[in-house]
Protein backbone atom coordinates (compact mmCIF):
# COMPACT_ATOMS: atom_id res chain seq x y z
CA UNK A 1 61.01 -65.20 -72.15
CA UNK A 2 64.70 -64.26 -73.81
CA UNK A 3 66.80 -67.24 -75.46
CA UNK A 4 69.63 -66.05 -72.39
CA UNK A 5 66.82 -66.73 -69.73
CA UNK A 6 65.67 -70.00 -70.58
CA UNK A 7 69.42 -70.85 -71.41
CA UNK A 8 69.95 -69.47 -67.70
CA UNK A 9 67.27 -71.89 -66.20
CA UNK A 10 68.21 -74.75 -68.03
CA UNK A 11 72.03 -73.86 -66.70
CA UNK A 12 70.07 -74.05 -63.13
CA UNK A 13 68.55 -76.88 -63.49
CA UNK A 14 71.75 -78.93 -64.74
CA UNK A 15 73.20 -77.81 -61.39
CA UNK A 16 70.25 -78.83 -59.57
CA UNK A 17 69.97 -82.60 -60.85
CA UNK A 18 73.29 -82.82 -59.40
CA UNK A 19 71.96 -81.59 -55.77
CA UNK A 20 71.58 -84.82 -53.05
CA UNK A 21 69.80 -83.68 -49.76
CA UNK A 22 71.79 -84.23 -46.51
CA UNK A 23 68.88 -86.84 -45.46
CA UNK A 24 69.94 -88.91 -48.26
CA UNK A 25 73.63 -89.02 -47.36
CA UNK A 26 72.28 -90.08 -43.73
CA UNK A 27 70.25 -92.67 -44.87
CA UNK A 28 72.57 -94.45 -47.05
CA UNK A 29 75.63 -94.05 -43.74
CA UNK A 30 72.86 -95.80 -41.74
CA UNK A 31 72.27 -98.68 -44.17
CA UNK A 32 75.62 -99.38 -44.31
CA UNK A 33 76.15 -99.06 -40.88
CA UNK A 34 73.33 -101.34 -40.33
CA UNK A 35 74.74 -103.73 -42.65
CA UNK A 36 78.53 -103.68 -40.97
CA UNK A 37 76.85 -104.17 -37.41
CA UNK A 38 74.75 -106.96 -38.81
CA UNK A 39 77.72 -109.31 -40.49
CA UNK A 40 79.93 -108.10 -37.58
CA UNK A 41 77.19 -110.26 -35.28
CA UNK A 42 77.36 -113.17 -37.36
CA UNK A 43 74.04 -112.55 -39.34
CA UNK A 44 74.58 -113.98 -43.10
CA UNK A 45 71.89 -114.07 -45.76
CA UNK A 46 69.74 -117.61 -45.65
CA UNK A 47 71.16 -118.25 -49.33
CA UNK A 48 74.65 -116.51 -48.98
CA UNK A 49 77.93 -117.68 -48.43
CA UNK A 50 80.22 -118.41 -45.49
CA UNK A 51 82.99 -117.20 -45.11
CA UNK A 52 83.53 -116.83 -48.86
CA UNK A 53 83.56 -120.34 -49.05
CA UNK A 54 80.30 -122.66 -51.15
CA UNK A 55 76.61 -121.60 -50.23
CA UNK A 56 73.80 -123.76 -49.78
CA UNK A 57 73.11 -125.89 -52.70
CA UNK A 58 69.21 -126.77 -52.55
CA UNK A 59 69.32 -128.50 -56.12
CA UNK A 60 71.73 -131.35 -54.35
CA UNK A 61 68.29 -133.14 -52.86
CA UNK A 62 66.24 -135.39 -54.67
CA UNK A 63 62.99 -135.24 -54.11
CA UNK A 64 60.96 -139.09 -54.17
CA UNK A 65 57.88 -138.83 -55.92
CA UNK A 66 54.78 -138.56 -53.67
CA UNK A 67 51.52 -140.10 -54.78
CA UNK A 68 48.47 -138.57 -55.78
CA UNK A 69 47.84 -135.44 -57.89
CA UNK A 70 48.42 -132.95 -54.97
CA UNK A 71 51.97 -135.18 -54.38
CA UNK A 72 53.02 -134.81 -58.05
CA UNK A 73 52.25 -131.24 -57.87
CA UNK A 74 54.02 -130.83 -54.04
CA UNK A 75 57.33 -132.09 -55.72
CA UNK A 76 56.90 -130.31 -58.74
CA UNK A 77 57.17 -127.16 -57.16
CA UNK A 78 59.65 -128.12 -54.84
CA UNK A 79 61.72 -128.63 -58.14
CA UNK A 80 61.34 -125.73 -58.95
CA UNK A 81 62.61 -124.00 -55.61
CA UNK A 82 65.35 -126.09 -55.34
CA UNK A 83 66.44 -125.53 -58.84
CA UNK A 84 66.55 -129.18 -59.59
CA UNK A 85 66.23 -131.80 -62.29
CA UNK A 86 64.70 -134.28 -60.53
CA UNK A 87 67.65 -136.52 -60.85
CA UNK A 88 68.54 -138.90 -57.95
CA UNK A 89 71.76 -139.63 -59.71
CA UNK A 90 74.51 -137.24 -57.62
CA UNK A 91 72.51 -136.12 -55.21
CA UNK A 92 73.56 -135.64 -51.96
CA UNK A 93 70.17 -136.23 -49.96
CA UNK A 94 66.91 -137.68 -50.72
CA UNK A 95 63.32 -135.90 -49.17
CA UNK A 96 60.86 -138.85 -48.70
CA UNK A 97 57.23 -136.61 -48.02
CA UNK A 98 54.28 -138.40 -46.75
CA UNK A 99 51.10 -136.45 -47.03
CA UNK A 100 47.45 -136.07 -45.17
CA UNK A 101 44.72 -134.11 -46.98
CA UNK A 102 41.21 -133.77 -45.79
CA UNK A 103 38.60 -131.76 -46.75
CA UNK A 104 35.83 -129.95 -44.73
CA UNK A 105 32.98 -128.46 -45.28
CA UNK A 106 32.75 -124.66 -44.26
CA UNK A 107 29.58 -123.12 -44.93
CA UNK A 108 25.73 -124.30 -45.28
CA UNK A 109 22.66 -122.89 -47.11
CA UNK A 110 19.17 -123.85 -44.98
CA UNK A 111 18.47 -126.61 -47.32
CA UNK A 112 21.93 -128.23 -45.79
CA UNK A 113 23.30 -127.50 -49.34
CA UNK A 114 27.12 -126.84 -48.41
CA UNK A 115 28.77 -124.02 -50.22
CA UNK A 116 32.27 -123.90 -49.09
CA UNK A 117 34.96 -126.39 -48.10
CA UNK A 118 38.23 -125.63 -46.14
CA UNK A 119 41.07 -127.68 -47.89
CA UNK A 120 43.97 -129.06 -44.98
CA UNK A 121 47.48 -130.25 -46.46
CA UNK A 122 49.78 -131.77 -44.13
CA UNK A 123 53.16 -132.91 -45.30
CA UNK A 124 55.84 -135.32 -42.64
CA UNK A 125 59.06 -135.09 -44.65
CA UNK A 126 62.41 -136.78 -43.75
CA UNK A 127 65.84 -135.88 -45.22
CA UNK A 128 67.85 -138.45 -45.84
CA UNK A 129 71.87 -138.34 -46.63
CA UNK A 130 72.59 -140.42 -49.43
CA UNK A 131 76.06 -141.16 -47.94
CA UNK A 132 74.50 -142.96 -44.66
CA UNK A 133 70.82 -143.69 -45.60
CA UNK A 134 69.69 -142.13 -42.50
CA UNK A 135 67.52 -139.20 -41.76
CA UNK A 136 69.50 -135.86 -41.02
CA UNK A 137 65.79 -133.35 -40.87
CA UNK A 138 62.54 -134.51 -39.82
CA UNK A 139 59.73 -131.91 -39.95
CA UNK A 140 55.47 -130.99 -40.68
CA UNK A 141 55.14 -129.03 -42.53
CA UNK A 142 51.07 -127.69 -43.30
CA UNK A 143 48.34 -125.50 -44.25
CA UNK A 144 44.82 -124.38 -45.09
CA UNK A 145 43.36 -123.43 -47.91
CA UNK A 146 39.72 -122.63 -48.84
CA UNK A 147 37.11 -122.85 -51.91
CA UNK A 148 33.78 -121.82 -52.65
CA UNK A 149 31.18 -124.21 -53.85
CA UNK A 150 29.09 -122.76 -57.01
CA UNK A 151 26.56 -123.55 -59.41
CA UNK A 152 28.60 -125.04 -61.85
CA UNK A 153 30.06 -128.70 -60.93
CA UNK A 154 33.18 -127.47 -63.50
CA UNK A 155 33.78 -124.55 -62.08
CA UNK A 156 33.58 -126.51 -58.56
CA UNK A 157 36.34 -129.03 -59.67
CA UNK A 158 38.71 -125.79 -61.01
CA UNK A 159 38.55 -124.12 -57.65
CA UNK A 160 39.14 -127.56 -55.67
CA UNK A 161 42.15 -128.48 -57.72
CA UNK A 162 42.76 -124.68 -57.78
CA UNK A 163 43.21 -124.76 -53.63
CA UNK A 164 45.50 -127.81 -54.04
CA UNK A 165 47.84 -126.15 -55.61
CA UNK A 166 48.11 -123.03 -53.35
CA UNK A 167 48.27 -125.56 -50.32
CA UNK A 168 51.16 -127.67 -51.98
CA UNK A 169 53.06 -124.80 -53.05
CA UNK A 170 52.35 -123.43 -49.20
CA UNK A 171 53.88 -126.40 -47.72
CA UNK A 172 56.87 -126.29 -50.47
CA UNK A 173 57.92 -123.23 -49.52
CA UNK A 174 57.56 -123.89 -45.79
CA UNK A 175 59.85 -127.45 -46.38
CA UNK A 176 62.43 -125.04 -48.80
CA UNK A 177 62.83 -122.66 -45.97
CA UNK A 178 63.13 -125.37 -43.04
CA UNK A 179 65.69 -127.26 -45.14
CA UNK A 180 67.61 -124.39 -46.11
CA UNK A 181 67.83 -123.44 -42.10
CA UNK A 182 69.37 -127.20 -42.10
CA UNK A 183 71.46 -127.06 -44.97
CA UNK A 184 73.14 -123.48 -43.80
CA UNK A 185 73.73 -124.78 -40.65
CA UNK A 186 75.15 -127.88 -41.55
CA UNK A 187 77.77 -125.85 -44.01
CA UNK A 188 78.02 -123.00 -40.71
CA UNK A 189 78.60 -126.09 -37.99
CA UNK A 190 79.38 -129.65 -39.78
CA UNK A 191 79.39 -131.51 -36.53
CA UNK A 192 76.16 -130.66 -34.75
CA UNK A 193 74.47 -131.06 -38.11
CA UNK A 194 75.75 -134.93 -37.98
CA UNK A 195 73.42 -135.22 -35.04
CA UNK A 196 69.91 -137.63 -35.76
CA UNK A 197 67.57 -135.39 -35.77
CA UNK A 198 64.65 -134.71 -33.23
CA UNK A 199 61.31 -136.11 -34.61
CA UNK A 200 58.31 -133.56 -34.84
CA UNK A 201 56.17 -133.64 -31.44
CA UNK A 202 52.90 -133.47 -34.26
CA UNK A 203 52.71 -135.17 -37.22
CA UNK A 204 49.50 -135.43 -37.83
CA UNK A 205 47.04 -132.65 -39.61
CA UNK A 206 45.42 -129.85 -37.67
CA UNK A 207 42.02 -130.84 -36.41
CA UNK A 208 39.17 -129.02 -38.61
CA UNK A 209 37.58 -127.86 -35.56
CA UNK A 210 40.88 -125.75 -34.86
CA UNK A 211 40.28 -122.26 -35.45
CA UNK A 212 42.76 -121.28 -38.54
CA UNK A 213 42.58 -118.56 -41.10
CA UNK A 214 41.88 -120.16 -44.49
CA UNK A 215 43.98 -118.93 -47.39
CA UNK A 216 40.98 -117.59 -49.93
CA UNK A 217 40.50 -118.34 -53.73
């Protein structure tokens, strides 16, 4: 191949990269159509703005400390979602969490030797404005989790404390996204937020004998 035919192709090829198909163009109108029809409806992202005005500020509620190793780490990483210090000085609500855990045994050798344990986390929370002392959100929020039994008592303890974890930081996120609904809706309407809140028809844990899909190791 010539120097003046590769320099030809390379030529091409510049004017290639430069090529967009049609179906590209079409796909980015229809995003941004999508997009207009969407904020023309009133839909606004969870953690956006309204109305170019403040968002939701998650780091503005203190979180109480809850008791117990699965409590400390529950708040712990609802620190971290709400991007908070931990402070109570400031802050504009407080979350008091009360929690149920249970365990229950899952699965059985012949000798009766049980080899797996479903882990249930159940967490009543109340949010409570600092400026009245009264609750503004009530809500359960709750989940299973699952671990397997082994040889090794160690190695039992790590996967225990290991399915604590995943079921408090479950039941974070579930409380983040329920209090961010509040919070958004409180900035969105200010007077229908002022209203006490309705308290949860079930507070209590999920009965074992409910049939649940465990969250696995």
């Amino acid at each position: 191949m010539t120097r003046n035919q590769k320099s030809e192709i390379g030529h091409r090829k510049g004017r290639w990269s430069f090529f967009v198909p049609i179906s590209d163009f079409r796909f980015l109108i229809s995003a941004i159509a999508l997009a207009l029809s969407l904020n023309a409806c009133g839909f606004h992202p969870l953690y956006g703005t309204i109305g170019g005005g403040p968002g939701i500020n998650m780091s503005s509620i203190y979180v109480s400390p809850i008791p117990e190793r699965v409590g400390y780490e529950l708040r712990n990483d609802l620190l971290d979602l709400f991007d908070s210090m931990g402070q109570s000085e400031g802050a504009a609500y407080r979350l008091e969490i009360v929690l149920k855990n249970e365990k229950v045994a899952l699965g059985f050798l012949n000798n009766a030797e049980i080899t797996r344990y479903n882990y249930y986390l159940t967490a009543r929370y109340d949010l409570i404005s600092t400026a009245t002392n009264k609750a503004v959100k009530s809500g359960v929020a709750r989940t299973i989790t699952s671990y397997n039994v082994v040889t090794s008592p160690y190695a039992t303890v790590a996967a225990e404390k290991d399915a604590q974890n995943r079921a408090a930081r479950d039941v974070a996120e579930t409380i983040r996204t329920e209090l961010a609904v509040y919070l958004r809706e409180a900035l969105a309407h200010p007077a229908s937020a002022a209203q006490p809140p309705v308290p949860p028809a079930t507070p209590d844990a999920p009965s074992p004998l409910d049939a649940q899909p465990a969250t696995g190791p």
